[in-house]
PDB file of N, CA and C in Angstrom:
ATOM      1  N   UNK A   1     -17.744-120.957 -11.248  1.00  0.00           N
ATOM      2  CA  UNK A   1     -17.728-119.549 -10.873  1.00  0.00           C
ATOM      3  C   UNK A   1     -18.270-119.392  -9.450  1.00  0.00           C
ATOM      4  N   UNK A   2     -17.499-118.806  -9.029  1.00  0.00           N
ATOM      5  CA  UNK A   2     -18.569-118.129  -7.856  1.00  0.00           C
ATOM      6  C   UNK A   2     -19.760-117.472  -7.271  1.00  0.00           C
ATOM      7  N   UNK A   3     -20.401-117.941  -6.539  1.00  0.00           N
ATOM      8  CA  UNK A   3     -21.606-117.337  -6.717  1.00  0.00           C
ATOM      9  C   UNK A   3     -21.824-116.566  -5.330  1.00  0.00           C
ATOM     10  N   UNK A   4     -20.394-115.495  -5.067  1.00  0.00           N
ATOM     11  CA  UNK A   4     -20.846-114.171  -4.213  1.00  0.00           C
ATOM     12  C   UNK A   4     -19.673-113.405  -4.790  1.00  0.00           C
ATOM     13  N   UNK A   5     -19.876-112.214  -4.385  1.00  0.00           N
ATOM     14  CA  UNK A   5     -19.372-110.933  -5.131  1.00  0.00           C
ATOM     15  C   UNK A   5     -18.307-111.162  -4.061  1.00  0.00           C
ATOM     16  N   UNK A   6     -16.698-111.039  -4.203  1.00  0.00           N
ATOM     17  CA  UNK A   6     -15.639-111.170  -3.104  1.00  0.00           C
ATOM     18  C   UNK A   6     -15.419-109.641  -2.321  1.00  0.00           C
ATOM     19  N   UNK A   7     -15.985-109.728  -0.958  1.00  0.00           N
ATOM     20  CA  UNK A   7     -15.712-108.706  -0.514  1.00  0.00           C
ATOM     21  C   UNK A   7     -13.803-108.572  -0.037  1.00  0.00           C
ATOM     22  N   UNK A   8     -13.664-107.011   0.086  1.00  0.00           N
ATOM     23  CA  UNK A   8     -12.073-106.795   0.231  1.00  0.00           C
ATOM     24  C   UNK A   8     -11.380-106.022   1.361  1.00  0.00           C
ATOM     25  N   UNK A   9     -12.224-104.984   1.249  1.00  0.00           N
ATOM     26  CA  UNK A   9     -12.336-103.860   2.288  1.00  0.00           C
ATOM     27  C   UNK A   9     -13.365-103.339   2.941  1.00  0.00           C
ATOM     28  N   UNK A  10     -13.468-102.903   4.537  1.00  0.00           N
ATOM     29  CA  UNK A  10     -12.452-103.438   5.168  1.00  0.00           C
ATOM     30  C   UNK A  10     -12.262-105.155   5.617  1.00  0.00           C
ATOM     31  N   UNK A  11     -11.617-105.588   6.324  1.00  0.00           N
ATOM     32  CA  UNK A  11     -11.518-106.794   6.194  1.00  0.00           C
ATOM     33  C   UNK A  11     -12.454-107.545   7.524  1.00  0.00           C
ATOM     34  N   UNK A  12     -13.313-108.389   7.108  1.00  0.00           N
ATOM     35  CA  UNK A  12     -13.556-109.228   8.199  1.00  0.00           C
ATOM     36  C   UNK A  12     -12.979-108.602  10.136  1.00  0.00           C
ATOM     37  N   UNK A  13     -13.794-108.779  10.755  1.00  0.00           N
ATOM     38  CA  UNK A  13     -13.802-107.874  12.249  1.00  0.00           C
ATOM     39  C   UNK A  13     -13.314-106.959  12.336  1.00  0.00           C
ATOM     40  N   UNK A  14     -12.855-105.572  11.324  1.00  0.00           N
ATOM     41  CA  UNK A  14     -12.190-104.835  11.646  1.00  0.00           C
ATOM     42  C   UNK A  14     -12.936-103.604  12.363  1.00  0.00           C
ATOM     43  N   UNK A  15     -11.866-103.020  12.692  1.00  0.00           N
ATOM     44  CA  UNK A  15     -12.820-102.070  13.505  1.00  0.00           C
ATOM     45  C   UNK A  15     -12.667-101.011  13.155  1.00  0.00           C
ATOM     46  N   UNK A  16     -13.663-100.053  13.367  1.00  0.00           N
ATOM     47  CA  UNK A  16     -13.679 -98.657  12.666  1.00  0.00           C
ATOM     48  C   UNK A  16     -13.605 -97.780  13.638  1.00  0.00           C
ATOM     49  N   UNK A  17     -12.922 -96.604  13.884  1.00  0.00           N
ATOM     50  CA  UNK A  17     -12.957 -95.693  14.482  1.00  0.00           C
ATOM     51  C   UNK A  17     -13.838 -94.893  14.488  1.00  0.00           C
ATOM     52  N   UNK A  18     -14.729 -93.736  14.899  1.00  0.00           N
ATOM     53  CA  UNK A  18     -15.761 -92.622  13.934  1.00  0.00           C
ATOM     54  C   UNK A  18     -14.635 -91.439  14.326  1.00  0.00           C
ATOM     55  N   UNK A  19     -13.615 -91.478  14.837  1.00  0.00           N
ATOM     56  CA  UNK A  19     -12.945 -89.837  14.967  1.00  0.00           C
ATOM     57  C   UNK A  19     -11.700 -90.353  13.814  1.00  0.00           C
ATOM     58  N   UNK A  20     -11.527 -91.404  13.034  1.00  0.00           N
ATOM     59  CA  UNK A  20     -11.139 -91.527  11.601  1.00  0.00           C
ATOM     60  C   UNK A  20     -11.753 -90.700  10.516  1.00  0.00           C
ATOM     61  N   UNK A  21     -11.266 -90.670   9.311  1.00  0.00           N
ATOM     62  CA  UNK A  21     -12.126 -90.110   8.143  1.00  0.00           C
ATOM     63  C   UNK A  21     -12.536 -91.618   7.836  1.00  0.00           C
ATOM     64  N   UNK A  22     -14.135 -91.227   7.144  1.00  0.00           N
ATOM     65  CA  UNK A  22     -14.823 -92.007   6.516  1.00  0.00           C
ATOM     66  C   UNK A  22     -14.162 -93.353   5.797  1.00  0.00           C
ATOM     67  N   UNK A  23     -15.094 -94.249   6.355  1.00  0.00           N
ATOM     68  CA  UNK A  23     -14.098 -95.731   5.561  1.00  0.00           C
ATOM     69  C   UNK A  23     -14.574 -95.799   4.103  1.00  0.00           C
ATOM     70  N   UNK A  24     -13.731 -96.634   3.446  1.00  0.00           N
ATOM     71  CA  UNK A  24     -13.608 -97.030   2.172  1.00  0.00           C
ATOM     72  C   UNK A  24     -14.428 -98.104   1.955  1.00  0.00           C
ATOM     73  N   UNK A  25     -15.146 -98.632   1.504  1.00  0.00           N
ATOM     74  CA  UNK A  25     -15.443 -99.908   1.035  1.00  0.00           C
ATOM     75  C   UNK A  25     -15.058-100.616  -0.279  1.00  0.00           C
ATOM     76  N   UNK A  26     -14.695-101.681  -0.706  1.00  0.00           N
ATOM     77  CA  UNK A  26     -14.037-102.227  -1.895  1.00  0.00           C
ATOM     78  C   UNK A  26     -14.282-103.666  -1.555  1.00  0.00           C
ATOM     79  N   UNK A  27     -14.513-104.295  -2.961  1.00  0.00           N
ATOM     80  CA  UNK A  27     -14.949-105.376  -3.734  1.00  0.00           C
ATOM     81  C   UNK A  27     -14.924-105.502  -4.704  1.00  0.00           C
ATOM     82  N   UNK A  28     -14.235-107.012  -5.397  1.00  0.00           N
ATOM     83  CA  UNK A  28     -14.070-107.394  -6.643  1.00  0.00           C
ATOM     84  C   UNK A  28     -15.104-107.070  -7.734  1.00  0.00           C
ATOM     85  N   UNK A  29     -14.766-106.771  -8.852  1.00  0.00           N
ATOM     86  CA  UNK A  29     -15.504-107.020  -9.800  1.00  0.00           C
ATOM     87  C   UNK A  29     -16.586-108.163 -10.183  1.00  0.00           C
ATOM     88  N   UNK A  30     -17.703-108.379 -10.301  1.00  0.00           N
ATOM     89  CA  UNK A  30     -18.449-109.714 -10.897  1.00  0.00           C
ATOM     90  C   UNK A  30     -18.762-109.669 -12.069  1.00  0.00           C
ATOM     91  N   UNK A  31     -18.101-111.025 -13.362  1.00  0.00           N
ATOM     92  CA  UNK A  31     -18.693-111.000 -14.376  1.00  0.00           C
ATOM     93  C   UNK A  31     -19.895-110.355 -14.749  1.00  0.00           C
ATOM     94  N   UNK A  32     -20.827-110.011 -15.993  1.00  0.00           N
ATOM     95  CA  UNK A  32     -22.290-109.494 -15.771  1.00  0.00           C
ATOM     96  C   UNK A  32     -22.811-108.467 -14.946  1.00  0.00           C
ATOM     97  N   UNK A  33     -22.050-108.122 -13.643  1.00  0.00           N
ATOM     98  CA  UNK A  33     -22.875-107.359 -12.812  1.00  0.00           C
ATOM     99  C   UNK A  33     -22.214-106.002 -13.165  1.00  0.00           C
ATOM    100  N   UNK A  34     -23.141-105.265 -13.939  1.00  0.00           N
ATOM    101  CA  UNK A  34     -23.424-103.956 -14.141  1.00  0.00           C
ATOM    102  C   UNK A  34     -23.566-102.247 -13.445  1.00  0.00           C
ATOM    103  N   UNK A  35     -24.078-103.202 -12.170  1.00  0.00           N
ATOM    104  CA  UNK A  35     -24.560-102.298 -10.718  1.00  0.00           C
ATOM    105  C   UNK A  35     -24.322-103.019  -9.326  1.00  0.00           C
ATOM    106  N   UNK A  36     -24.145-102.609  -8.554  1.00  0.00           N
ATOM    107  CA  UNK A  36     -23.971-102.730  -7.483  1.00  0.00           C
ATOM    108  C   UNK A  36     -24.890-102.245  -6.279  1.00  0.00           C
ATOM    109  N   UNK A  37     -24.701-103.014  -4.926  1.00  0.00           N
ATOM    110  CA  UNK A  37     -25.347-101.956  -3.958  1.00  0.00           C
ATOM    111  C   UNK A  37     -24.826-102.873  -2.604  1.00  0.00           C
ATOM    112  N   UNK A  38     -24.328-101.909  -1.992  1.00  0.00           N
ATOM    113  CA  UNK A  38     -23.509-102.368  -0.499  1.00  0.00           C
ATOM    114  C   UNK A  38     -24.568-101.944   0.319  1.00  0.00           C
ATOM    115  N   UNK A  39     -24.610-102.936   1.172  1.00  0.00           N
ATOM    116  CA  UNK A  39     -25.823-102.656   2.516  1.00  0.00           C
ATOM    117  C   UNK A  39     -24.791-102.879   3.777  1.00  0.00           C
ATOM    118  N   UNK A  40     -25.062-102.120   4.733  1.00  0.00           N
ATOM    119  CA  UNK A  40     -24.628-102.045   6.024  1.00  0.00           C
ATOM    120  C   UNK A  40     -26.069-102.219   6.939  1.00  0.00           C
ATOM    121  N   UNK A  41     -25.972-103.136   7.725  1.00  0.00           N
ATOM    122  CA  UNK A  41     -27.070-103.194   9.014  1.00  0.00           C
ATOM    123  C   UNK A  41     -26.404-103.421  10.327  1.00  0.00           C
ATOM    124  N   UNK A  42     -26.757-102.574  10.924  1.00  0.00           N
ATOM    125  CA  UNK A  42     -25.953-102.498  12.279  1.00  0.00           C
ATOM    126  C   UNK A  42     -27.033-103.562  13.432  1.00  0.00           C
ATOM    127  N   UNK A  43     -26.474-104.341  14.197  1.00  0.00           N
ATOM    128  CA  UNK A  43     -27.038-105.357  15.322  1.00  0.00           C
ATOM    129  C   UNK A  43     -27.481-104.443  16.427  1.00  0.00           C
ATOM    130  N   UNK A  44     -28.461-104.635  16.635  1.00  0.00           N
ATOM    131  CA  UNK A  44     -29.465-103.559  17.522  1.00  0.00           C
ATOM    132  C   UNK A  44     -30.179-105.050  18.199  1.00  0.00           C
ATOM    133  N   UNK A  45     -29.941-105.414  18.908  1.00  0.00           N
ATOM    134  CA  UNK A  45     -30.579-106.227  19.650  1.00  0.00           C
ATOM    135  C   UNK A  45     -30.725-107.721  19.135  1.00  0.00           C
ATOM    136  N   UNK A  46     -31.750-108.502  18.799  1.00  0.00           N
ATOM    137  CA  UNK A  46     -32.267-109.296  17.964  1.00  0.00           C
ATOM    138  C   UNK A  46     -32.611-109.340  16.836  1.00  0.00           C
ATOM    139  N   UNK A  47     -32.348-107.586  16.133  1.00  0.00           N
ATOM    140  CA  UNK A  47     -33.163-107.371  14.938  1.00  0.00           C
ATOM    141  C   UNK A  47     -31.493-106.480  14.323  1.00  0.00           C
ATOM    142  N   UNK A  48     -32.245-106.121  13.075  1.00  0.00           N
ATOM    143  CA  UNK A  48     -30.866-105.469  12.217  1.00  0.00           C
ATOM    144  C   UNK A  48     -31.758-103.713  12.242  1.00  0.00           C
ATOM    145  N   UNK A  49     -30.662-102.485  12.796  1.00  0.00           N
ATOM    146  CA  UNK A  49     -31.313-101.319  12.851  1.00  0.00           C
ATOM    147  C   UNK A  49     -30.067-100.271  13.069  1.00  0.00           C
ATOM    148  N   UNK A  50     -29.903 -99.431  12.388  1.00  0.00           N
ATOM    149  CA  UNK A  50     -30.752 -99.101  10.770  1.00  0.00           C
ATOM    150  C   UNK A  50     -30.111 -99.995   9.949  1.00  0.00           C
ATOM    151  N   UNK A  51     -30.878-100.300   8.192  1.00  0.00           N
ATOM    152  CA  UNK A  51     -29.818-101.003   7.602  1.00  0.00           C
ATOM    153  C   UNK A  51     -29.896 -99.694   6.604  1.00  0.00           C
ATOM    154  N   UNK A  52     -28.308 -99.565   6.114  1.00  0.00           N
ATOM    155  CA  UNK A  52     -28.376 -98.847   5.069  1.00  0.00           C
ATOM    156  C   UNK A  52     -27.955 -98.747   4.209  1.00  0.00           C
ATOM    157  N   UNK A  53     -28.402 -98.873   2.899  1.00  0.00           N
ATOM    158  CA  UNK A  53     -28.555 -99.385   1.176  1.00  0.00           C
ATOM    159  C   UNK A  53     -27.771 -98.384   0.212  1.00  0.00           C
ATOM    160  N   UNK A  54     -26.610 -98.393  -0.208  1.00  0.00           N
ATOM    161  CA  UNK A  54     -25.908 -97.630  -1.106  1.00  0.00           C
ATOM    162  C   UNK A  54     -26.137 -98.131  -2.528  1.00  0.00           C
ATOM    163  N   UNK A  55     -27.158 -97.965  -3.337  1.00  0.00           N
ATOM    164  CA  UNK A  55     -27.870 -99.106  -4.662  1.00  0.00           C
ATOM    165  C   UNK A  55     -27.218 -97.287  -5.317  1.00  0.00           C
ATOM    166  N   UNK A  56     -27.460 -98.812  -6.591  1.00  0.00           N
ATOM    167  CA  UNK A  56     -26.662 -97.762  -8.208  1.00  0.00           C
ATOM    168  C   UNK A  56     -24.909 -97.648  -7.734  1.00  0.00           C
ATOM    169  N   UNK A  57     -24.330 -98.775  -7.293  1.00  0.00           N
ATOM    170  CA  UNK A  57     -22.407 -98.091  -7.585  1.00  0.00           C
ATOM    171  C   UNK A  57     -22.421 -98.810  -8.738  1.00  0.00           C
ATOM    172  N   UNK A  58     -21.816 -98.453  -9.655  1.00  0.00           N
ATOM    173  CA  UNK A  58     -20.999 -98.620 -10.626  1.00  0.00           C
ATOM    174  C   UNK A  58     -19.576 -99.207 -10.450  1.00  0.00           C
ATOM    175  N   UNK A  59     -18.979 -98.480  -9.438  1.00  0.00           N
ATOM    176  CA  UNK A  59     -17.773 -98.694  -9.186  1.00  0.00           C
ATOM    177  C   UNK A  59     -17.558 -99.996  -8.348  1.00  0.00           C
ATOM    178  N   UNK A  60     -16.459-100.326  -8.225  1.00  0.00           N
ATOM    179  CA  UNK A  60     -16.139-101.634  -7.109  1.00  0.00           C
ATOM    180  C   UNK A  60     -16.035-100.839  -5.815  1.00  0.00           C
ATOM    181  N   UNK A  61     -16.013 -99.938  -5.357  1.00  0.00           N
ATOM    182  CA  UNK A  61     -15.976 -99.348  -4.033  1.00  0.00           C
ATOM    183  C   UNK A  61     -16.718 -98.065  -4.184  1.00  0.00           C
ATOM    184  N   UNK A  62     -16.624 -98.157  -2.309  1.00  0.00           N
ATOM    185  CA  UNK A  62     -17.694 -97.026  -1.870  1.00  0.00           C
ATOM    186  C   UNK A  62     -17.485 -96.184  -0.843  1.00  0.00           C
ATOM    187  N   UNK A  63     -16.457 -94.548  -1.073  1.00  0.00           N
ATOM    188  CA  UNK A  63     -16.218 -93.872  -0.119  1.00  0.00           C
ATOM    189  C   UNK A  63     -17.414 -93.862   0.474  1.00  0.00           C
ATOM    190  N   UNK A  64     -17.768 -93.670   1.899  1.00  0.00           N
ATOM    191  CA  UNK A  64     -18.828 -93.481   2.231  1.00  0.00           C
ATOM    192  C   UNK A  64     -18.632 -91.781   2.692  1.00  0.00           C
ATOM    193  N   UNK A  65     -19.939 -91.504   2.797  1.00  0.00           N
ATOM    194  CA  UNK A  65     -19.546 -89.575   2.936  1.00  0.00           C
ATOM    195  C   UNK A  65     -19.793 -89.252   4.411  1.00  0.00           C
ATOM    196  N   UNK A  66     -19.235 -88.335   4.851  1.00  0.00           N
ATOM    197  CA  UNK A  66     -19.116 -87.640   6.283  1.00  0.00           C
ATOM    198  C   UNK A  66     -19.814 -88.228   6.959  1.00  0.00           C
ATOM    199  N   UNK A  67     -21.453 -87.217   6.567  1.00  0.00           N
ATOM    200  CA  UNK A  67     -22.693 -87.422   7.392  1.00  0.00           C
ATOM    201  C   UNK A  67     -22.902 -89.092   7.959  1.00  0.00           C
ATOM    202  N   UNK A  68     -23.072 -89.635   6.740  1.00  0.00           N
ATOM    203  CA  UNK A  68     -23.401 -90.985   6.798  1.00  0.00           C
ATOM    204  C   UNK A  68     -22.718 -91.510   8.404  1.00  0.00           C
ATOM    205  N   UNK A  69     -21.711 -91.317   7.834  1.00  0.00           N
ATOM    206  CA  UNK A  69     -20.407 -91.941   9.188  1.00  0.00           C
ATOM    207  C   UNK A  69     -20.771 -91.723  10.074  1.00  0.00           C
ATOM    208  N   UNK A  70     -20.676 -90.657  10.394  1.00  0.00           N
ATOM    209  CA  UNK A  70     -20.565 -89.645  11.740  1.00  0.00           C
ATOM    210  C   UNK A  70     -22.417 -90.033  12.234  1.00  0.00           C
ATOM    211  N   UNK A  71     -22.982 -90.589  11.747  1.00  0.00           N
ATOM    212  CA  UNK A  71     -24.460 -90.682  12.252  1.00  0.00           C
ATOM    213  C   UNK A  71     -24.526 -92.102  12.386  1.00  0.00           C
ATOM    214  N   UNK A  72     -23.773 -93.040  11.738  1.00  0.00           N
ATOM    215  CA  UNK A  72     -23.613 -94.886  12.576  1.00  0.00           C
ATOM    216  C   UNK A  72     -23.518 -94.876  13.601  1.00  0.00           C
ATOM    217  N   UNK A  73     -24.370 -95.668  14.357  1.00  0.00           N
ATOM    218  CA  UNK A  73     -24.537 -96.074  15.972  1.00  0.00           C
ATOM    219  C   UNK A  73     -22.949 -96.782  15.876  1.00  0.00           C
ATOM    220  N   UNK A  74     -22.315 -96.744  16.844  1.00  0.00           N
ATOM    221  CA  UNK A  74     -21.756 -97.485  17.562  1.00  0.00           C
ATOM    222  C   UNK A  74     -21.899 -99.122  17.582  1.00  0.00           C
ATOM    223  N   UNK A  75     -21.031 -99.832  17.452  1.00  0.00           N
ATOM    224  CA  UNK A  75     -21.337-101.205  17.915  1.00  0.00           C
ATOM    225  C   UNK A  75     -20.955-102.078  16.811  1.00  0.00           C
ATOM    226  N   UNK A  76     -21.927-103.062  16.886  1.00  0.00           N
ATOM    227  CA  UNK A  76     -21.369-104.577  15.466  1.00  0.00           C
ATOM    228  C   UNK A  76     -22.212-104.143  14.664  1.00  0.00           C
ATOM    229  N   UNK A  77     -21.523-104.287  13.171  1.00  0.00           N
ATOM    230  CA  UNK A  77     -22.122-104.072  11.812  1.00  0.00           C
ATOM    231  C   UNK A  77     -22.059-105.241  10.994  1.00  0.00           C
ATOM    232  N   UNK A  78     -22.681-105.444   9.684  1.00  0.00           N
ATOM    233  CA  UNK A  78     -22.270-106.613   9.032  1.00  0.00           C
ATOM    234  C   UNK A  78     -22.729-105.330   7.737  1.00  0.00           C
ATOM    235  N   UNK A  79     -21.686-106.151   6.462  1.00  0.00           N
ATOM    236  CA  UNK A  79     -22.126-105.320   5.782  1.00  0.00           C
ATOM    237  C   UNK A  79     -21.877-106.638   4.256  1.00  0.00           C
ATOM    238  N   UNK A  80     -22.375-106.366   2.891  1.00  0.00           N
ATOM    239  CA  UNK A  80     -22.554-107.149   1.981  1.00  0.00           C
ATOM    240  C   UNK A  80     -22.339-106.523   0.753  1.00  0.00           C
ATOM    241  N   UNK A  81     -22.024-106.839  -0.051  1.00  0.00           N
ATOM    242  CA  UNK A  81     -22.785-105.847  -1.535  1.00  0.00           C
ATOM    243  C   UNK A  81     -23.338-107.424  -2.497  1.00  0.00           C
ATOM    244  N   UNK A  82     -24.640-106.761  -3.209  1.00  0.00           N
ATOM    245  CA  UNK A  82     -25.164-107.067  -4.360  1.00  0.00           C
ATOM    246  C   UNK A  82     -24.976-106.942  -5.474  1.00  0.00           C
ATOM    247  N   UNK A  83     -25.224-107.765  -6.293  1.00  0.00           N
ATOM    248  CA  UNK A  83     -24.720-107.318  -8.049  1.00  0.00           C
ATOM    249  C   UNK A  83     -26.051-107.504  -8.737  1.00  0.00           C
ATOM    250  N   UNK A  84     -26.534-106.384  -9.677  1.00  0.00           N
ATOM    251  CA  UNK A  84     -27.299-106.421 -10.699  1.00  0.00           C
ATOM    252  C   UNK A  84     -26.804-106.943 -11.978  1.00  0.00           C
ATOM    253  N   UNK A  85     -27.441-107.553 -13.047  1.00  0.00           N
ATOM    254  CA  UNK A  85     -27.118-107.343 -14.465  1.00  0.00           C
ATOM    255  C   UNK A  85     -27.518-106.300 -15.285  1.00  0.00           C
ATOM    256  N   UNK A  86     -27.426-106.264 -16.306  1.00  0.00           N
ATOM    257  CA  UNK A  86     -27.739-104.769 -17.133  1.00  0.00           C
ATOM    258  C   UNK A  86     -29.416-105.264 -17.291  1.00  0.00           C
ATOM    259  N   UNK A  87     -30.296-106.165 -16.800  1.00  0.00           N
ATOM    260  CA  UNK A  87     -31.463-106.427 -17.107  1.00  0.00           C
ATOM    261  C   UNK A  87     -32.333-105.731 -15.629  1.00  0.00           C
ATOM    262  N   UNK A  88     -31.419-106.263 -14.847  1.00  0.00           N
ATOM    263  CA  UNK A  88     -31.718-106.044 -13.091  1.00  0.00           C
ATOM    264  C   UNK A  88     -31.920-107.397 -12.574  1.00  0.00           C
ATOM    265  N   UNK A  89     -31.434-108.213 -12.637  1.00  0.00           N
ATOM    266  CA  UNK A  89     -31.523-109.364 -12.486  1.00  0.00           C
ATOM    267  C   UNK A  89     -30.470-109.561 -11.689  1.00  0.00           C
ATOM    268  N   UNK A  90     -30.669-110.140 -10.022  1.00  0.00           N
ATOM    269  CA  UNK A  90     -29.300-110.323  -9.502  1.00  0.00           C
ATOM    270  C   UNK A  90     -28.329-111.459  -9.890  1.00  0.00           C
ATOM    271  N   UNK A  91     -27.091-110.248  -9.849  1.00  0.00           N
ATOM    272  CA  UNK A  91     -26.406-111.889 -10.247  1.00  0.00           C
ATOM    273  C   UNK A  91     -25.020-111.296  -9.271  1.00  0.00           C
ATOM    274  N   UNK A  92     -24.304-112.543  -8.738  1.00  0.00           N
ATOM    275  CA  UNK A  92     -24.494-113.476  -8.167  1.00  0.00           C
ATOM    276  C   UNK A  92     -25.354-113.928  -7.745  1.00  0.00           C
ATOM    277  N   UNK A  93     -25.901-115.341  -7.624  1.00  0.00           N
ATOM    278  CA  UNK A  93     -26.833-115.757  -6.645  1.00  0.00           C
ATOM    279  C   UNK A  93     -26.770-116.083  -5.385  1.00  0.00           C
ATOM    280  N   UNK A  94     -25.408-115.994  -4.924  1.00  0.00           N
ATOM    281  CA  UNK A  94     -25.660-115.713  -3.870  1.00  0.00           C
ATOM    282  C   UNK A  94     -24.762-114.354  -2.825  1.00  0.00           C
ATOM    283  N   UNK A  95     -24.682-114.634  -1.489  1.00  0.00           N
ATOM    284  CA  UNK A  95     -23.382-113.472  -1.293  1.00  0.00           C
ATOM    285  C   UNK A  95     -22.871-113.450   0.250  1.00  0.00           C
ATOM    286  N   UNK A  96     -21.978-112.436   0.282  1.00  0.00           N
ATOM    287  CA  UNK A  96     -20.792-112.635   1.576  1.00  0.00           C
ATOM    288  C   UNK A  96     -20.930-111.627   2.646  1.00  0.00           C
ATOM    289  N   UNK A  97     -20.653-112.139   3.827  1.00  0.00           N
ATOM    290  CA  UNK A  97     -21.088-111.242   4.450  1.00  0.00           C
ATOM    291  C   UNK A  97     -20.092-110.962   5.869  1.00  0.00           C
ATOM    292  N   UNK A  98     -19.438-109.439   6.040  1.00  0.00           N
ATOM    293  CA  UNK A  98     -18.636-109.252   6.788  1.00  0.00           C
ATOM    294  C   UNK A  98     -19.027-108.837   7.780  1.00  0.00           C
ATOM    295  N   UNK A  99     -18.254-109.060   8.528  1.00  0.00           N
ATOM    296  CA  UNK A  99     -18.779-108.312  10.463  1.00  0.00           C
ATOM    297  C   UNK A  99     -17.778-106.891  10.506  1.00  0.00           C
ATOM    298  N   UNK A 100     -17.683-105.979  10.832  1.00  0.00           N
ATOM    299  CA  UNK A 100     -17.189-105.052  11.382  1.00  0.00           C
ATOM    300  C   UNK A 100     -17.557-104.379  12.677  1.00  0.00           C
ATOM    301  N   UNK A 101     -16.590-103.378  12.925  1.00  0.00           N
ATOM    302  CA  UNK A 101     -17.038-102.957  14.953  1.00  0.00           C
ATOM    303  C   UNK A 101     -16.711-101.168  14.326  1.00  0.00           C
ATOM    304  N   UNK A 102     -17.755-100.702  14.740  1.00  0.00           N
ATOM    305  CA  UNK A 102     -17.568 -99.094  14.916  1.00  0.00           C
ATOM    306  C   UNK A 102     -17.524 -98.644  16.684  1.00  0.00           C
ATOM    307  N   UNK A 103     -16.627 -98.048  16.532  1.00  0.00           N
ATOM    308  CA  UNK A 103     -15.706 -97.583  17.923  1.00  0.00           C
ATOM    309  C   UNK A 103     -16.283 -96.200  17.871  1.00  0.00           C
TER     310      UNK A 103
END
């Protein structure tokens, strides 16, 4: 089995517009994992700033909403999701991680 959650959308370097509507996020299902939580951290220098934590999806994807969008800095992002079990126990052990560009 695999041990990262398969990310889907958007794909590896893509780039995001902000005068687009809000992106989609999507990822496979993981055996066991119950919950979810997609993190976005945007590259601010040497350090990761802001990062920001969408915990509790249920779902395999994650409209993200207006505000959110429209308030991302500019620049390189990487973004991931996590899987809980119904205990809270992460599972996968491990995970994937995409680059994206907000324009």
């Amino acid at each position: 089995a695999s041990t990262a959650i398969a990310l889907t959308s958007p794909s590896p370097g893509a780039e995001l517009v902000k005068s687009d509507p809000a992106p989609v996020f999507k990822w496979a299902l993981y055996t066991g994992a119950t919950q979810f939580e997609l993190i976005l951290a945007h590259v601010n220098g040497a350090s990761f700033y802001p990062v920001i934590p969408f915990p509790g999806q249920t779902l395999n994807l994650l409209t993200m909403d207006s505000t959110t969008w429209q308030a991302m800095p500019t620049g390189a992002w990487y973004w991931t999701v996590l899987g809980k079990d119904a205990s809270g126990a992460a599972t996968p052990s491990g995970f994937t991680i995409f680059d994206l560009e907000v324009q």
